[in-house]
N, C-alpha and C. Protein backbone atom coordinates (compact mmCIF):
# COMPACT_ATOMS: atom_id res chain seq x y z
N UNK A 1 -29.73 -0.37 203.32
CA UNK A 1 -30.17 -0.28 204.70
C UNK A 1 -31.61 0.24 204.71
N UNK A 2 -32.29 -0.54 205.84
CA UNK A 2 -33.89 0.30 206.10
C UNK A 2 -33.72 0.51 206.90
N UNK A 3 -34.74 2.04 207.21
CA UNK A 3 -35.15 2.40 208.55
C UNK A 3 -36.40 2.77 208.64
N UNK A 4 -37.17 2.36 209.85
CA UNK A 4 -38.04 2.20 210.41
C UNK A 4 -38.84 3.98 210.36
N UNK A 5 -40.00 4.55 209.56
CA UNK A 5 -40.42 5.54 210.17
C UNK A 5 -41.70 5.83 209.80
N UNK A 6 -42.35 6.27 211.59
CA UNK A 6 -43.95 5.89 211.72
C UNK A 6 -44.67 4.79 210.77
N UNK A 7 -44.40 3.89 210.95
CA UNK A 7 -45.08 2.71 210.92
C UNK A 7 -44.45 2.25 209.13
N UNK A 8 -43.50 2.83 208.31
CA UNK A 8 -43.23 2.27 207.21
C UNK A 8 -41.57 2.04 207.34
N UNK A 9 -41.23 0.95 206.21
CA UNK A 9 -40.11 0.65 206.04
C UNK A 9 -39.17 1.75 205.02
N UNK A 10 -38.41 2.68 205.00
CA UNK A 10 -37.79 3.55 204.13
C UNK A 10 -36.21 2.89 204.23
N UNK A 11 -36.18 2.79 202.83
CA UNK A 11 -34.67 2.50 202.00
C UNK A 11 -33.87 3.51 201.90
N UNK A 12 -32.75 3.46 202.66
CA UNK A 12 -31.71 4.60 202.74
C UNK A 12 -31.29 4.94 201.43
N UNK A 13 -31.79 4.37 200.21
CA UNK A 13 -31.61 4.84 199.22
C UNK A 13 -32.59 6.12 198.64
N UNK A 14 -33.51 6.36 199.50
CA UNK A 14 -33.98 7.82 198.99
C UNK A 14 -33.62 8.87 199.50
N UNK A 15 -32.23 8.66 200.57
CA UNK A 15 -31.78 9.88 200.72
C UNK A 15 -30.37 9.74 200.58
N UNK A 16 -30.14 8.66 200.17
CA UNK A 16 -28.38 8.11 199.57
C UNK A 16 -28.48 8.81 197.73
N UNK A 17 -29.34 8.37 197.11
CA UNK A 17 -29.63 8.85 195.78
C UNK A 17 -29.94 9.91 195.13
N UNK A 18 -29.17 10.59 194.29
CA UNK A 18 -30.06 11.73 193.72
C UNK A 18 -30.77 11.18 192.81
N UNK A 19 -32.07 12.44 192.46
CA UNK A 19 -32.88 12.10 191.67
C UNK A 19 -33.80 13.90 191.56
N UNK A 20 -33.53 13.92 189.86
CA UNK A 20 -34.28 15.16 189.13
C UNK A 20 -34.73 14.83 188.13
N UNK A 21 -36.61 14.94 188.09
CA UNK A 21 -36.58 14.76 186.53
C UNK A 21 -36.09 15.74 185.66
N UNK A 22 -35.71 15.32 184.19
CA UNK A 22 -34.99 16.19 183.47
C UNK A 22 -35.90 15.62 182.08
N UNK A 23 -36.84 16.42 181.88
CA UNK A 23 -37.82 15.53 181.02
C UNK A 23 -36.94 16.48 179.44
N UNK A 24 -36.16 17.43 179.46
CA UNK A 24 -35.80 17.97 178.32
C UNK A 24 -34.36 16.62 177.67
N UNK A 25 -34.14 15.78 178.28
CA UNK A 25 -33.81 14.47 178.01
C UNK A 25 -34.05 13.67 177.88
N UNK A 26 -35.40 12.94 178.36
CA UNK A 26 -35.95 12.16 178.75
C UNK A 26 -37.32 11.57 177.88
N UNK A 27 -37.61 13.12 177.46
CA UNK A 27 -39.18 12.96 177.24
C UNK A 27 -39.93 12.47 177.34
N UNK A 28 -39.48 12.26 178.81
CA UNK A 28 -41.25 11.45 179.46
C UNK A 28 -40.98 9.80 179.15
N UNK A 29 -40.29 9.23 178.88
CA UNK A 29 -40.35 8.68 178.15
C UNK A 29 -40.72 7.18 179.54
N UNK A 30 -40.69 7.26 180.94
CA UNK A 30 -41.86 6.38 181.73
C UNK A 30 -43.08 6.07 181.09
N UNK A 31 -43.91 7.26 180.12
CA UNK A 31 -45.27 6.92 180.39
C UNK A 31 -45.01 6.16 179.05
N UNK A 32 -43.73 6.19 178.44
CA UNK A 32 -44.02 5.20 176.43
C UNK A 32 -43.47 3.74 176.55
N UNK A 33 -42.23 3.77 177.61
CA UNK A 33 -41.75 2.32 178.01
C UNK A 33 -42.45 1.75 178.64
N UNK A 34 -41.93 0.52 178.80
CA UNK A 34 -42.30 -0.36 180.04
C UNK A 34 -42.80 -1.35 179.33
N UNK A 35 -42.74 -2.30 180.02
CA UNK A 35 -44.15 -3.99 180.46
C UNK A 35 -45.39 -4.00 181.01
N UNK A 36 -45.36 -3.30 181.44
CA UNK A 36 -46.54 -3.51 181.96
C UNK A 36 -47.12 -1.65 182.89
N UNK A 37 -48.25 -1.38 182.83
CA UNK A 37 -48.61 -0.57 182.91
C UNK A 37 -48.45 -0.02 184.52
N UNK A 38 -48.53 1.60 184.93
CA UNK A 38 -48.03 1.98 186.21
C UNK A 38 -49.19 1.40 187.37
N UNK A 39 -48.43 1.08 188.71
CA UNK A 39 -49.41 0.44 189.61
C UNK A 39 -50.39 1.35 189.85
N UNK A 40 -51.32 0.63 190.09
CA UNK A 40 -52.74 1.58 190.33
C UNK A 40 -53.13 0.72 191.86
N UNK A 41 -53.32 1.85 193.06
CA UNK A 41 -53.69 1.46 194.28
C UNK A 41 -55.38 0.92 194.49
N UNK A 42 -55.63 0.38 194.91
CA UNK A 42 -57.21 -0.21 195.45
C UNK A 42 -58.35 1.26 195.06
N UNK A 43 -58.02 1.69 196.12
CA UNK A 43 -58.73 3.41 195.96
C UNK A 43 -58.89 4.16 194.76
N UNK A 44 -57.79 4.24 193.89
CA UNK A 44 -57.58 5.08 192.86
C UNK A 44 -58.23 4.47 191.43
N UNK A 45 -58.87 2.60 191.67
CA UNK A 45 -59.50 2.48 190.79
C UNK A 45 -60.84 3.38 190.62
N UNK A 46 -61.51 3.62 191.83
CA UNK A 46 -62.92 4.24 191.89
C UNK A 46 -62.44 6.09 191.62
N UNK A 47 -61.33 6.48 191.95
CA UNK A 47 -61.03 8.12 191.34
C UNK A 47 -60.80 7.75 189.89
N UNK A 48 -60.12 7.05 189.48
CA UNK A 48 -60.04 7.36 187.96
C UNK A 48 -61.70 6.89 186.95
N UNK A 49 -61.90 6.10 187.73
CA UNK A 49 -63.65 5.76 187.25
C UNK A 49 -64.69 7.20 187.69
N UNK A 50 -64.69 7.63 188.31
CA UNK A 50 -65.13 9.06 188.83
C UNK A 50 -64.83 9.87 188.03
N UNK A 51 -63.39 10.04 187.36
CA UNK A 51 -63.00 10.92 186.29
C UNK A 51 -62.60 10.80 184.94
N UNK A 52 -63.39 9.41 184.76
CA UNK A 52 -63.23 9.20 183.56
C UNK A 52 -63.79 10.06 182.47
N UNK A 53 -64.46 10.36 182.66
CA UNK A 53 -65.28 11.22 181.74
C UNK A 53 -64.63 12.63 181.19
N UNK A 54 -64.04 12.71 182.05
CA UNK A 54 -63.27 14.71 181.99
C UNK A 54 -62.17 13.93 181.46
N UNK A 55 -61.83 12.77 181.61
CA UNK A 55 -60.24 12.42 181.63
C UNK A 55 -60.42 12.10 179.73
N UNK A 56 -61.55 11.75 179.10
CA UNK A 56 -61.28 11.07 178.22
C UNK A 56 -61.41 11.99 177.07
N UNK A 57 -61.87 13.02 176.77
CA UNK A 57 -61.38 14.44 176.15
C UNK A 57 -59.62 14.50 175.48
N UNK A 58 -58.69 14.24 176.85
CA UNK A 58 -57.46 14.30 176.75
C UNK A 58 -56.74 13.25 175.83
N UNK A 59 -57.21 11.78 175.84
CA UNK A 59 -56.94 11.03 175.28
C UNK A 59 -56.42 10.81 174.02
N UNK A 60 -55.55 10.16 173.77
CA UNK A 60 -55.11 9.67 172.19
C UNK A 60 -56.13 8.93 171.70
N UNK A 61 -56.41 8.62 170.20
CA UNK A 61 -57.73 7.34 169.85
C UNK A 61 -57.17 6.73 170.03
N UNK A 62 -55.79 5.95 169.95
CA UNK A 62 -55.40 4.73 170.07
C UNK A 62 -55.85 4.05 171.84
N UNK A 63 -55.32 5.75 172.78
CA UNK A 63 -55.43 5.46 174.03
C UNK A 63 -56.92 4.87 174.50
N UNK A 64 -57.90 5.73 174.29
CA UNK A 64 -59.05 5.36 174.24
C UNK A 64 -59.47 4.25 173.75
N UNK A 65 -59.11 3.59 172.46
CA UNK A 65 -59.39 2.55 172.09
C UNK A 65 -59.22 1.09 172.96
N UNK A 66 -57.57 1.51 173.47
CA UNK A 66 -57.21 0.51 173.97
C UNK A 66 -57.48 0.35 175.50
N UNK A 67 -58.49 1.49 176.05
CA UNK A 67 -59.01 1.62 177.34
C UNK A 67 -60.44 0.83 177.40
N UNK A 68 -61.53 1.12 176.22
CA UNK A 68 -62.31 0.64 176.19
C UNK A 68 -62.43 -0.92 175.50
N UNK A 69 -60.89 -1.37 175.21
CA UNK A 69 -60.81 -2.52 175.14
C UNK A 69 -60.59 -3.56 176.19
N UNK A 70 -59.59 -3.24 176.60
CA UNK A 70 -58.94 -3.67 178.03
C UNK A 70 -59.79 -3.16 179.45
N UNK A 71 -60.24 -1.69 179.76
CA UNK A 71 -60.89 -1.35 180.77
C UNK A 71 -59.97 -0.20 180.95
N UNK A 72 -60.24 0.44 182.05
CA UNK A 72 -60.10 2.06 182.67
C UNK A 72 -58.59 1.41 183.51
N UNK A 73 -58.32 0.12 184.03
CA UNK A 73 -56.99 -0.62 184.76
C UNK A 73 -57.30 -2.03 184.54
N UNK A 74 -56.32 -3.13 184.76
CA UNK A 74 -56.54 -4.05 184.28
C UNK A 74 -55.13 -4.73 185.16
N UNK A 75 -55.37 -6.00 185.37
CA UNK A 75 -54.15 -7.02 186.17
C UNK A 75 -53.13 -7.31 184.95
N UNK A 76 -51.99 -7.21 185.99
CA UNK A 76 -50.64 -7.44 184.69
C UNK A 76 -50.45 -8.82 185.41
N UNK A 77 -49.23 -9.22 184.84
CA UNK A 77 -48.95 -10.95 185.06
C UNK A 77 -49.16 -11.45 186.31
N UNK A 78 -48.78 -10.36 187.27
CA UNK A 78 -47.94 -10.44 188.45
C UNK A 78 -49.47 -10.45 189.09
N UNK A 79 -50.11 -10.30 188.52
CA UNK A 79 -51.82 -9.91 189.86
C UNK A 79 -51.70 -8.52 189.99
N UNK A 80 -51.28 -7.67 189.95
CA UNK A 80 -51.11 -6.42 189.94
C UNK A 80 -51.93 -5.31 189.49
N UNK A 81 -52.75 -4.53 190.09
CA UNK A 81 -53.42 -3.44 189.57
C UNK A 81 -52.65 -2.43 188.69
N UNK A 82 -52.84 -2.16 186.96
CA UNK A 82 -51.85 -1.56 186.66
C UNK A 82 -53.00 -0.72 185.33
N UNK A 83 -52.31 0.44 184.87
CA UNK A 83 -53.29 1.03 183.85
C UNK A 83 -52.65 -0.03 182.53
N UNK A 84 -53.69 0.53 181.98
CA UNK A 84 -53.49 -0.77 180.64
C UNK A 84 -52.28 -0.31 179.82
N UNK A 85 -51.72 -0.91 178.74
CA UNK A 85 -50.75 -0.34 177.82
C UNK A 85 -51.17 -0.74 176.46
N UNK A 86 -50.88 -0.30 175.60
CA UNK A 86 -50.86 -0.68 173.99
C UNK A 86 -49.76 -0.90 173.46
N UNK A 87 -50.08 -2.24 172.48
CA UNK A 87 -49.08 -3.00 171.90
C UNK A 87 -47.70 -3.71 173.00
N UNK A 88 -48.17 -3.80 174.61
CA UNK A 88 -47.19 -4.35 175.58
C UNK A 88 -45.97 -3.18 175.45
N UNK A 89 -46.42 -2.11 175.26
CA UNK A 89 -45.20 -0.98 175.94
C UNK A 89 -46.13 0.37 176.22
N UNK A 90 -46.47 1.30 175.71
CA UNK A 90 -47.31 2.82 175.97
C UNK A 90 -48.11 2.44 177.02
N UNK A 91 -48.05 3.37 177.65
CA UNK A 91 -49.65 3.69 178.90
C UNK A 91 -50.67 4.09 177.87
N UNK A 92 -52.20 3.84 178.61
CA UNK A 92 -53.14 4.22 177.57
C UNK A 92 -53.28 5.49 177.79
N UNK A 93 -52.86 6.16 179.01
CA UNK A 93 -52.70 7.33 179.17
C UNK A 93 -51.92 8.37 178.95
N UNK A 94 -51.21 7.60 178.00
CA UNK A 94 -49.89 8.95 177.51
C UNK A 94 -50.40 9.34 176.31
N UNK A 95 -50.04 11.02 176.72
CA UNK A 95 -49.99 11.62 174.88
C UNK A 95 -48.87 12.49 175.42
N UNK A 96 -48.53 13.36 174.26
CA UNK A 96 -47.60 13.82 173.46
C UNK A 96 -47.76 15.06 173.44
N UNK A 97 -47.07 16.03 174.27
CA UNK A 97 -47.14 17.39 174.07
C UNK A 97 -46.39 17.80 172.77
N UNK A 98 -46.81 18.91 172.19
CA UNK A 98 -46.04 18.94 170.79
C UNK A 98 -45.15 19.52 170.90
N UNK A 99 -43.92 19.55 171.98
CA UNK A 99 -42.85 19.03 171.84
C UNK A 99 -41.76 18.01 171.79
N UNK A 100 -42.57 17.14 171.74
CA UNK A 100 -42.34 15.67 171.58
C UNK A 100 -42.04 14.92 173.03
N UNK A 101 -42.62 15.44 174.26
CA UNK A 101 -42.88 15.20 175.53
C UNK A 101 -43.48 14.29 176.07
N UNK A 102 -43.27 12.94 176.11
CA UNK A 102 -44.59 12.75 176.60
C UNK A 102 -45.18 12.63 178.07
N UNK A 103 -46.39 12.71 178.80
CA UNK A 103 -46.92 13.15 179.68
C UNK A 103 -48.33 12.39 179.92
N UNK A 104 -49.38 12.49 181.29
CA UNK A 104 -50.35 11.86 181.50
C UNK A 104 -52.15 12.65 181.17
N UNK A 105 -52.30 11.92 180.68
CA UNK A 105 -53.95 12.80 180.28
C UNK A 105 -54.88 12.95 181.56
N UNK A 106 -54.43 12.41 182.98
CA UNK A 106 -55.01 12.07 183.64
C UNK A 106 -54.54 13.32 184.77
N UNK A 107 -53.62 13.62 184.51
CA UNK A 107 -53.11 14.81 184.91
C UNK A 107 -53.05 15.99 184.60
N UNK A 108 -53.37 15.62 183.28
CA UNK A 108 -53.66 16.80 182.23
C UNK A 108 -55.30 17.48 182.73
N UNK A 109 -55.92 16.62 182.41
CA UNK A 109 -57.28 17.14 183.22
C UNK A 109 -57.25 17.76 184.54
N UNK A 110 -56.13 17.01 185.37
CA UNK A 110 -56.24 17.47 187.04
C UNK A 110 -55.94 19.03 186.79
N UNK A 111 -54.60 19.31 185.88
CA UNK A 111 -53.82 20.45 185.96
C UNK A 111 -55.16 21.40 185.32
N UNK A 112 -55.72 21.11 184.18
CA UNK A 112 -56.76 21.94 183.67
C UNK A 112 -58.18 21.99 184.36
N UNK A 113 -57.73 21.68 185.56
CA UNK A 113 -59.01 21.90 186.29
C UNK A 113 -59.93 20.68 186.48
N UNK A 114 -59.89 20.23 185.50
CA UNK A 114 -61.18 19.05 185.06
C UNK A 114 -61.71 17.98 185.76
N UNK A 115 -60.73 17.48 186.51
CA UNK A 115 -60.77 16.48 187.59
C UNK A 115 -60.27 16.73 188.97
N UNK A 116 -60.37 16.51 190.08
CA UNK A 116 -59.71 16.21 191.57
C UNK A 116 -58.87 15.41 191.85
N UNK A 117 -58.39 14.24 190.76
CA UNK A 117 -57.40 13.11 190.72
C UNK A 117 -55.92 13.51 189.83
N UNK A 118 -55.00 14.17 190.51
CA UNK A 118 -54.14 14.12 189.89
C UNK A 118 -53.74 12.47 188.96
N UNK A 119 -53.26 11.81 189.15
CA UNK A 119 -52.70 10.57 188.61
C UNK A 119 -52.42 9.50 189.75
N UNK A 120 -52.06 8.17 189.39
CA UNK A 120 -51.68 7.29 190.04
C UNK A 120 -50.34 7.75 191.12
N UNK A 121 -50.41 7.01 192.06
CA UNK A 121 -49.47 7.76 193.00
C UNK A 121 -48.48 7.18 192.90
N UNK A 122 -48.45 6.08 192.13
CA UNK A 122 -46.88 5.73 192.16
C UNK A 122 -46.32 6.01 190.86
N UNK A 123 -46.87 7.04 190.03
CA UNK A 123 -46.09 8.11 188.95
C UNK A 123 -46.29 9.30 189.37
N UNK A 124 -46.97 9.58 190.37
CA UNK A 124 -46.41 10.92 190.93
C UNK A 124 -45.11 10.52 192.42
N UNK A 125 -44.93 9.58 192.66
CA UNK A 125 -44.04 9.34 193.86
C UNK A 125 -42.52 8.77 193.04
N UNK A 126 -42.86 8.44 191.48
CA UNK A 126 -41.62 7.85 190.74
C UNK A 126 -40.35 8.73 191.14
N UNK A 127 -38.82 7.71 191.89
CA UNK A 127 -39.06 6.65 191.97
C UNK A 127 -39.13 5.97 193.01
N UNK A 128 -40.13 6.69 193.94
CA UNK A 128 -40.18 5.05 195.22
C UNK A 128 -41.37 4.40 194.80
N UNK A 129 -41.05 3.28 195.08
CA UNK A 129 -42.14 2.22 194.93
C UNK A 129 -42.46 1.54 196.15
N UNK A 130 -43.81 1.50 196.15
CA UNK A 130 -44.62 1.03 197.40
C UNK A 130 -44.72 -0.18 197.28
N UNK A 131 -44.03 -1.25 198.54
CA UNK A 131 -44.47 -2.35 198.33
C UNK A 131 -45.58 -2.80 199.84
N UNK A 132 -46.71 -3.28 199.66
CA UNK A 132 -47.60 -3.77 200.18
C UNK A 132 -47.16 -4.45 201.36
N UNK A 133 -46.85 -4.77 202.52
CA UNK A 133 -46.69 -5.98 203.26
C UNK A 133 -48.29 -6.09 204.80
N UNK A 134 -48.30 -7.23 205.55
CA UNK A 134 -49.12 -7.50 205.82
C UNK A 134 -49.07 -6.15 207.13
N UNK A 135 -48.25 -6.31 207.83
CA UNK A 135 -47.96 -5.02 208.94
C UNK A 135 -47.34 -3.83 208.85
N UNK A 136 -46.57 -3.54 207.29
CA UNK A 136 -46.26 -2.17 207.08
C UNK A 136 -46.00 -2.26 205.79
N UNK A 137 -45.95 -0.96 205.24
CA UNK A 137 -45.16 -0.76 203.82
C UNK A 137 -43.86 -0.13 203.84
N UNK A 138 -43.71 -0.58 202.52
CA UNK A 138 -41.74 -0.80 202.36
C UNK A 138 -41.57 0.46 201.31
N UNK A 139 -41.04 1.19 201.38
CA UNK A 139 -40.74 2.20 200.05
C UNK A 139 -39.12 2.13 199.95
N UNK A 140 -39.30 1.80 198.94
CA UNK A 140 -37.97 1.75 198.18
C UNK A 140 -37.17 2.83 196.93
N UNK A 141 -36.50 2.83 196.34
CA UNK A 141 -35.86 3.29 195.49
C UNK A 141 -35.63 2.62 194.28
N UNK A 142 -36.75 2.76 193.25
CA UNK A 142 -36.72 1.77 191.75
C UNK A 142 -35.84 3.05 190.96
N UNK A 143 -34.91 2.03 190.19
CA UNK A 143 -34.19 2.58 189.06
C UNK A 143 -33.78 2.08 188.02
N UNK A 144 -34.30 2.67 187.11
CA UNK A 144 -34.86 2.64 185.49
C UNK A 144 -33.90 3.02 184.40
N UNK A 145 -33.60 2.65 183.72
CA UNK A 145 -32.47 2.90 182.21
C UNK A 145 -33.24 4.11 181.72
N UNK A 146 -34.68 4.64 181.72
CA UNK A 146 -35.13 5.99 181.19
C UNK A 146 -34.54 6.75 181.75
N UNK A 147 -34.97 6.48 183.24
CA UNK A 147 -34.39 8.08 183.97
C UNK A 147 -33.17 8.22 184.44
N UNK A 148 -32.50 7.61 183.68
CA UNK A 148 -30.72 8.16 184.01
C UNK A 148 -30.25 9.32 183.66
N UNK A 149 -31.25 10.37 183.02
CA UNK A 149 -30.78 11.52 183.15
C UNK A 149 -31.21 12.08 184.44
N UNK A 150 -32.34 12.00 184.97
CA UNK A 150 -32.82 12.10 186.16
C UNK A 150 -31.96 11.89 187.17
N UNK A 151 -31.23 10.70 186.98
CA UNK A 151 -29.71 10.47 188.49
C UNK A 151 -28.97 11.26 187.98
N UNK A 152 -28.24 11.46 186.50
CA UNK A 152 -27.50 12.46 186.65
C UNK A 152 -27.66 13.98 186.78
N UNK A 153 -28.67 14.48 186.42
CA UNK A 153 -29.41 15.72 187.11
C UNK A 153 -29.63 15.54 188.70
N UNK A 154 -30.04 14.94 189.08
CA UNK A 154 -30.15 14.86 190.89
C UNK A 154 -28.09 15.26 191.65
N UNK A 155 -27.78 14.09 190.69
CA UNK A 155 -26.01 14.51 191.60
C UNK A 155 -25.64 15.85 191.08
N UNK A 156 -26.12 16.39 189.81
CA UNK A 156 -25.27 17.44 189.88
C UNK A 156 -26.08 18.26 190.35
N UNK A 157 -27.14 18.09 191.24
CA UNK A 157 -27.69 19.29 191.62
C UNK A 157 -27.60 19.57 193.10
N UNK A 158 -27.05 17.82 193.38
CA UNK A 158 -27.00 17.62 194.72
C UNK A 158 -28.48 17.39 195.59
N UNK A 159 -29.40 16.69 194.99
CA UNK A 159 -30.98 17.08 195.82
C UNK A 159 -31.44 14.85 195.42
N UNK A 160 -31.32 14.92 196.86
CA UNK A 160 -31.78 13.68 197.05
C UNK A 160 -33.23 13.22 196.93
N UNK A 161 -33.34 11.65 196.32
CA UNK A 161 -34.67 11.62 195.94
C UNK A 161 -35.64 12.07 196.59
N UNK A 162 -36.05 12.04 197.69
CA UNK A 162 -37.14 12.18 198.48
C UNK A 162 -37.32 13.86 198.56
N UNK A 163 -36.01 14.60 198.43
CA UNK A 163 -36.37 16.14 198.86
C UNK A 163 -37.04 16.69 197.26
N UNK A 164 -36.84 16.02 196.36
CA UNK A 164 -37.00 16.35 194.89
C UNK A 164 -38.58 15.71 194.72
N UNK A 165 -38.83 14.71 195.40
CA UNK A 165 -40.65 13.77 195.79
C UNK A 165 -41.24 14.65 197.03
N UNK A 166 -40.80 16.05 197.72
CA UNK A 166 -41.18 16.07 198.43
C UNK A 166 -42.86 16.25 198.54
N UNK A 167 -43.21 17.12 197.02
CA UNK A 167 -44.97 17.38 196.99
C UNK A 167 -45.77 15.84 196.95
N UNK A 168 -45.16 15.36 196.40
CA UNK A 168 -45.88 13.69 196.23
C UNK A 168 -45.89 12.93 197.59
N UNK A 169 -44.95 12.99 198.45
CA UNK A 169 -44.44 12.59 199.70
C UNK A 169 -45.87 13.11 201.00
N UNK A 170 -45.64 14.68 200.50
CA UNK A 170 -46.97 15.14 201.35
C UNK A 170 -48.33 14.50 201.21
N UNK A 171 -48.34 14.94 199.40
CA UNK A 171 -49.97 14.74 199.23
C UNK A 171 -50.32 13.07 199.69
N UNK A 172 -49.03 11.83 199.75
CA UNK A 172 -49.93 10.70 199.97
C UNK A 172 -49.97 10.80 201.39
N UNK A 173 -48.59 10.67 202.72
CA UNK A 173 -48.52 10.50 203.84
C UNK A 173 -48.38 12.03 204.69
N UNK A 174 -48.74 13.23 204.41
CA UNK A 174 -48.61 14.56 204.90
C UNK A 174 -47.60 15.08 205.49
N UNK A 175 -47.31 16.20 205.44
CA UNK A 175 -46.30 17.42 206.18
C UNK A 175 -45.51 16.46 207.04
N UNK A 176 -46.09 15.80 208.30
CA UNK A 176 -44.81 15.30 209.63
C UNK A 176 -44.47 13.96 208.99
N UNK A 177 -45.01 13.06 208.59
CA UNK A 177 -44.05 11.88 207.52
C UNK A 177 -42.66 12.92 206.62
N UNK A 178 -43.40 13.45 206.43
CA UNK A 178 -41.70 14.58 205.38
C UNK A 178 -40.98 14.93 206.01
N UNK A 179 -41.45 15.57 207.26
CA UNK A 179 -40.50 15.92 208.31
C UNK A 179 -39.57 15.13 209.11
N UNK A 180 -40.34 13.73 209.53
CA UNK A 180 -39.24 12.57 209.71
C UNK A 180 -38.25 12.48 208.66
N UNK A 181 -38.36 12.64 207.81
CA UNK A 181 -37.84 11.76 206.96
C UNK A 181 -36.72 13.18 206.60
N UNK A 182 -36.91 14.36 206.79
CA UNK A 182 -35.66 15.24 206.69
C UNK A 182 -34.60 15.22 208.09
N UNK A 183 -35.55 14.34 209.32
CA UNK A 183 -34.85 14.39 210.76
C UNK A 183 -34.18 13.20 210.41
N UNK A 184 -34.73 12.23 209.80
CA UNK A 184 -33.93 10.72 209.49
C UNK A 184 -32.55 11.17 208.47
N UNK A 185 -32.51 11.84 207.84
CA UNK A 185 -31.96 12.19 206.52
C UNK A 185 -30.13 12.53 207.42
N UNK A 186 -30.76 14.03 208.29
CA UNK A 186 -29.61 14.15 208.64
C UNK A 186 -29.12 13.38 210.13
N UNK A 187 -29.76 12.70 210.40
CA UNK A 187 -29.53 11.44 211.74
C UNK A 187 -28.07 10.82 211.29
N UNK A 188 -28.61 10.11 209.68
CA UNK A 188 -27.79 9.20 208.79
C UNK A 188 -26.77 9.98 208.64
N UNK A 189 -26.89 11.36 207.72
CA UNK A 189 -25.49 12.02 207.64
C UNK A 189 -24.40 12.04 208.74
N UNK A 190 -24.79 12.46 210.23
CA UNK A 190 -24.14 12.75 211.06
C UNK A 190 -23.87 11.29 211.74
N UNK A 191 -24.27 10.70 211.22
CA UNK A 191 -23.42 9.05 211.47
C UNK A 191 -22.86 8.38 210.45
N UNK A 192 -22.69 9.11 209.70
CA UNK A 192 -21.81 8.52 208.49
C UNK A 192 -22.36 7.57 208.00
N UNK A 193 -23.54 7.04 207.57
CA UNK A 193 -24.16 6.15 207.60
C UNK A 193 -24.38 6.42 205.67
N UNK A 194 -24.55 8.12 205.18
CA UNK A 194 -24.88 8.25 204.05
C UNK A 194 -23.82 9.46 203.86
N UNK A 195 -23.13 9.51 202.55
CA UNK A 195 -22.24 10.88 202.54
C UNK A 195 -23.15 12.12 202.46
């Protein structure tokens, strides 16, 4: 089911679903899988070009290598703005905390000060995914064979996706988008609409 709020489409699956990352299972392991690299929005090509410089300190050589091969983002099959990957699985932006973690360099800089760009927003919003349409956007609920510890950490904690996205939720659409969306939350409950 969708519902309609301030001007976007929301999938009753981000407040039907739990969702926790549990990266002591997981290890990160979004930024080492995949096909194709995380979406990168219109805007966020010119922040990560802005911070490239602080950002590239953090880097793996391979990452770097394969940045200044490919570019800073690059189109996947689909037409898609996406950061590049190596060998068709790693982000060029993942390294490896030495606990065998892995994590974003691009964030790594934000957290150490270095930059103003935390990361792409749809790995800080993972997992709704933004889909584009001509008169509104659609956010949905993507789910991934990595983060199945993540659903099972969310049910046993009981904390639905969106209240667990709530800092990511703010920083893209602010404070009263979150707030709908906790008035939508229990609308649904009290109509049986979501347990």
């Amino acid at each position: 089911m969708m519902i309609e709020i301030d001007g976007k489409v929301v999938s009753s699956e981000l407040f039907r679903r739990h969702f926790v990352c549990d990266l002591s299972h997981c290890k990160g392991d979004c930024c080492y899988e995949g096909d194709s690299g995380a979406p990168v929005e219109d805007d966020e090509t010119a922040l990560i070009a802005d911070a490239f410089d602080n950002i590239r300190p953090y880097l793996t050589p391979r990452g770097l290598a394969e940045i200044e091969r490919q570019g800073m983002w690059v189109k996947d099959a689909d037409g898609d703005t996406v950061t590049p990957i190596i060998d068709g699985r790693e982000c060029a932006y993942a390294i490896r905390t030495e606990e065998g973690v892995w994590s974003c360099a691009i964030e790594k800089a934000f957290l150490d000060g270095k930059s103003a760009f935390r990361k792409p927003i749809s790995c800080y919003l993972y997992p709704i995914r933004i889909s584009h349409y001509a008169h509104c956007d659609a956010l949905n609920f993507h789910e991934w064979q990595v983060c199945k510890p993540a659903l099972q950490l969310g049910e046993k904690l009981g904390v639905p996706a969106y209240k667990f996205l709530k800092e990511p939720i703010i920083a893209k659409w602010g404070q009263e988008f979150y707030d709908e969306l906790e008035t939508a939350e229990g609308e649904l409950r009290r109509a049986g609409l979501i347990d």
